[in-house]
C-alpha atoms as a PDB file:
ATOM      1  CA  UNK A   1     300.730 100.097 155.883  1.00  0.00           C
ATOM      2  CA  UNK A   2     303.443 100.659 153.480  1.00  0.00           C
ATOM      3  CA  UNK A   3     304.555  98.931 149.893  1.00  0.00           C
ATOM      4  CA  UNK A   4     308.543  98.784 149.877  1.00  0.00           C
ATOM      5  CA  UNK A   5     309.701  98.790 146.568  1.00  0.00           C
ATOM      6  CA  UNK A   6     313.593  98.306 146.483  1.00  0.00           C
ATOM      7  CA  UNK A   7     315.704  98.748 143.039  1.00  0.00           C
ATOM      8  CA  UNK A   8     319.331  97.238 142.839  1.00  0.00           C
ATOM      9  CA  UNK A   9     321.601 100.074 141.688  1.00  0.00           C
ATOM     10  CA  UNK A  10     325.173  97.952 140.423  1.00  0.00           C
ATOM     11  CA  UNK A  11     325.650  94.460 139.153  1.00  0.00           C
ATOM     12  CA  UNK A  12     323.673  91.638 141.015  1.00  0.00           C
ATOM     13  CA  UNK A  13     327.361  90.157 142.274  1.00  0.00           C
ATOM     14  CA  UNK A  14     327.153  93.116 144.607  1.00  0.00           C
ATOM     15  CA  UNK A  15     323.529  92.449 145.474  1.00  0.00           C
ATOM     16  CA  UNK A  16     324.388  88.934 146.477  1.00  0.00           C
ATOM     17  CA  UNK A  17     327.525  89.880 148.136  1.00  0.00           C
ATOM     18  CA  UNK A  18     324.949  91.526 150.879  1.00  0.00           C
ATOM     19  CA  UNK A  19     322.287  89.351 150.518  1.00  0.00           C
ATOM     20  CA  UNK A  20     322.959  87.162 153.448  1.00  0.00           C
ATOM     21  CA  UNK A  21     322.716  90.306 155.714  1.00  0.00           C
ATOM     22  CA  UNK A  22     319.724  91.445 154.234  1.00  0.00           C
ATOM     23  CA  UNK A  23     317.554  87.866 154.869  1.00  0.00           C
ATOM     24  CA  UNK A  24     318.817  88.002 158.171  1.00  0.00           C
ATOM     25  CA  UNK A  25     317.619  91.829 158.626  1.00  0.00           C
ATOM     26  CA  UNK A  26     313.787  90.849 157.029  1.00  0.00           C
ATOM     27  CA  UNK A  27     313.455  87.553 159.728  1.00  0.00           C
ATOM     28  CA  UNK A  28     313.891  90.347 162.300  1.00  0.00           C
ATOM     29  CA  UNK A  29     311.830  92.840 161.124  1.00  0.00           C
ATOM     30  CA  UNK A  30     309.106  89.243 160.463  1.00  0.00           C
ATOM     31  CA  UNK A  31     309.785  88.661 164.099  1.00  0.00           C
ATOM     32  CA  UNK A  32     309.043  91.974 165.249  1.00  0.00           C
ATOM     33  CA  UNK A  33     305.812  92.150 163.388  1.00  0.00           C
ATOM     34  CA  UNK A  34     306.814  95.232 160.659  1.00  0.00           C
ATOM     35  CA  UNK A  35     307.142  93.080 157.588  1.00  0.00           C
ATOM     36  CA  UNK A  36     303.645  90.995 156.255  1.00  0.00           C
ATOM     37  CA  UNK A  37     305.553  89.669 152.973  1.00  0.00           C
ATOM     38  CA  UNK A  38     308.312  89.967 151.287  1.00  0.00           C
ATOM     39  CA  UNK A  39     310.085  89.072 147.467  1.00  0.00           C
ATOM     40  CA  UNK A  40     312.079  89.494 144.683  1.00  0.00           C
ATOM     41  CA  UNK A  41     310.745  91.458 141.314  1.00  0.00           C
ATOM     42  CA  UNK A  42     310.673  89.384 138.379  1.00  0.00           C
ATOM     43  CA  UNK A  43     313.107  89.967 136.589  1.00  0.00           C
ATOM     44  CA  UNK A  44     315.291  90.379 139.633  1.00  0.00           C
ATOM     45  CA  UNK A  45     315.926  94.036 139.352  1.00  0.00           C
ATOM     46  CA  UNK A  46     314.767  94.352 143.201  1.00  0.00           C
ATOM     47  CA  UNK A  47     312.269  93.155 145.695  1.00  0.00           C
ATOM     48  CA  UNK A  48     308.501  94.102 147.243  1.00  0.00           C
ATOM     49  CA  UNK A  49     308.195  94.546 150.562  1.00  0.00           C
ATOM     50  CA  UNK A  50     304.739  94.976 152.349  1.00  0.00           C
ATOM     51  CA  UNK A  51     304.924  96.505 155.402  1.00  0.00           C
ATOM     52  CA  UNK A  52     302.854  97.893 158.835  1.00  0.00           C
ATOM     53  CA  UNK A  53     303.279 101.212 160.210  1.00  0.00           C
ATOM     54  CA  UNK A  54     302.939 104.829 159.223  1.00  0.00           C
ATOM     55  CA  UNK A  55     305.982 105.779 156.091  1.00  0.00           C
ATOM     56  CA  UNK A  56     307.972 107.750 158.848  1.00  0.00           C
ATOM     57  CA  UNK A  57     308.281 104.639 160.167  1.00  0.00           C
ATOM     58  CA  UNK A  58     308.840 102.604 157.606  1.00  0.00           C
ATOM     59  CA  UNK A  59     311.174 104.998 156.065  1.00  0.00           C
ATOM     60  CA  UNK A  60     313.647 104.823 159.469  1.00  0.00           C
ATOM     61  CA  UNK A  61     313.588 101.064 159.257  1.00  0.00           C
ATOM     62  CA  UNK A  62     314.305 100.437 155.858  1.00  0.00           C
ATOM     63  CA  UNK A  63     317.462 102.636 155.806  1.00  0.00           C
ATOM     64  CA  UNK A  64     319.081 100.061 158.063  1.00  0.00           C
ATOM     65  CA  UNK A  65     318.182  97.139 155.628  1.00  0.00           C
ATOM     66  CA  UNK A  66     321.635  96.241 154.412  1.00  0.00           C
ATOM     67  CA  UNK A  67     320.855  96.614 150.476  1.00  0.00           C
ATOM     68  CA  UNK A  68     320.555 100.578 151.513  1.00  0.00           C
ATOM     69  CA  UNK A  69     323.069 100.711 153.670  1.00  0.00           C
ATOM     70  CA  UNK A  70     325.315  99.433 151.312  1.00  0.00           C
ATOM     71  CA  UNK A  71     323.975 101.086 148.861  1.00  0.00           C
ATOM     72  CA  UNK A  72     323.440  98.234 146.382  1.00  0.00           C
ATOM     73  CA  UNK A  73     319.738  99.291 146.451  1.00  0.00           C
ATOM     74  CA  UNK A  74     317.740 101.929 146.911  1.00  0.00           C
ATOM     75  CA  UNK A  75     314.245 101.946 148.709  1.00  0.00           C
ATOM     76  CA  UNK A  76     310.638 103.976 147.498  1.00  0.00           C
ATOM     77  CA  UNK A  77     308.123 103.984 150.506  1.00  0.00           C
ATOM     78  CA  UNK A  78     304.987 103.946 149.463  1.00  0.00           C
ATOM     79  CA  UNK A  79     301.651 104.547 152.360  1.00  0.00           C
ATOM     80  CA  UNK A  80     298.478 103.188 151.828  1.00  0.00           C
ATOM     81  CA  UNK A  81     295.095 102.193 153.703  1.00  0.00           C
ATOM     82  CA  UNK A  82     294.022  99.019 152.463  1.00  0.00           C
ATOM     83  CA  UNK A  83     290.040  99.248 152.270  1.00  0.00           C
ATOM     84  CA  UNK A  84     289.988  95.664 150.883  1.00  0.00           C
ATOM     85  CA  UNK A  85     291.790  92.308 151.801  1.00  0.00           C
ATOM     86  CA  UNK A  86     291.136  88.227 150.709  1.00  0.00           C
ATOM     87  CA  UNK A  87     289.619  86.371 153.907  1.00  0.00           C
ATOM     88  CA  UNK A  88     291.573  85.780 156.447  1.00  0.00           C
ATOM     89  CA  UNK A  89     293.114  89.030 156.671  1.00  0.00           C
ATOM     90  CA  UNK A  90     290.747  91.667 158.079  1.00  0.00           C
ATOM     91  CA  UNK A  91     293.276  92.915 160.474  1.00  0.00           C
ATOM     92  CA  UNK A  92     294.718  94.754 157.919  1.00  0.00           C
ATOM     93  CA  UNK A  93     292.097  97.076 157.020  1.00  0.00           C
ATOM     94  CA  UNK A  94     291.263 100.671 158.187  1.00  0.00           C
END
């Protein structure tokens, strides 16, 4: 699994000039099973993505989120194992 920490680079009228495209990119990649849960940082200088698959992976998918693309963010891929999860979800361990 990976943590997906996005950072807005310019003004947030850019973000939200791309934002649309960038909601509809996450339901896809909820669809297709790569992102568990998503959000904004607080304050709103960028957003949290958890996500599964190995960082090669994860790296490859998130440059075609539409903040990077655009370049009104940029994206740190973080791996980890979780060893620990709240009931309910086991799957995610190991």
């Amino acid at each position: 699994m990976c943590v997906v920490v996005l950072t807005y680079v310019p003004d947030l009228s850019a973000v939200d000039a791309v934002l649309d495209l960038h909601l509809e990119w996450l339901r896809r990649q909820y669809a297709e099973g790569r992102v568990l849960a998503s959000g904004r940082r607080s304050p709103r200088t960028g957003g949290v993505l958890i996500c599964r698959g190995e960082k090669d992976t994860i790296d490859r998918l998130v440059a075609t989120d539409p903040f990077v693309t655009s370049g009104v963010a940029t994206a740190d891929v973080i791996s980890f194992t979780a060893s620990m999860v709240a009931p309910g979800l086991t799957g995610l361990v190991g």
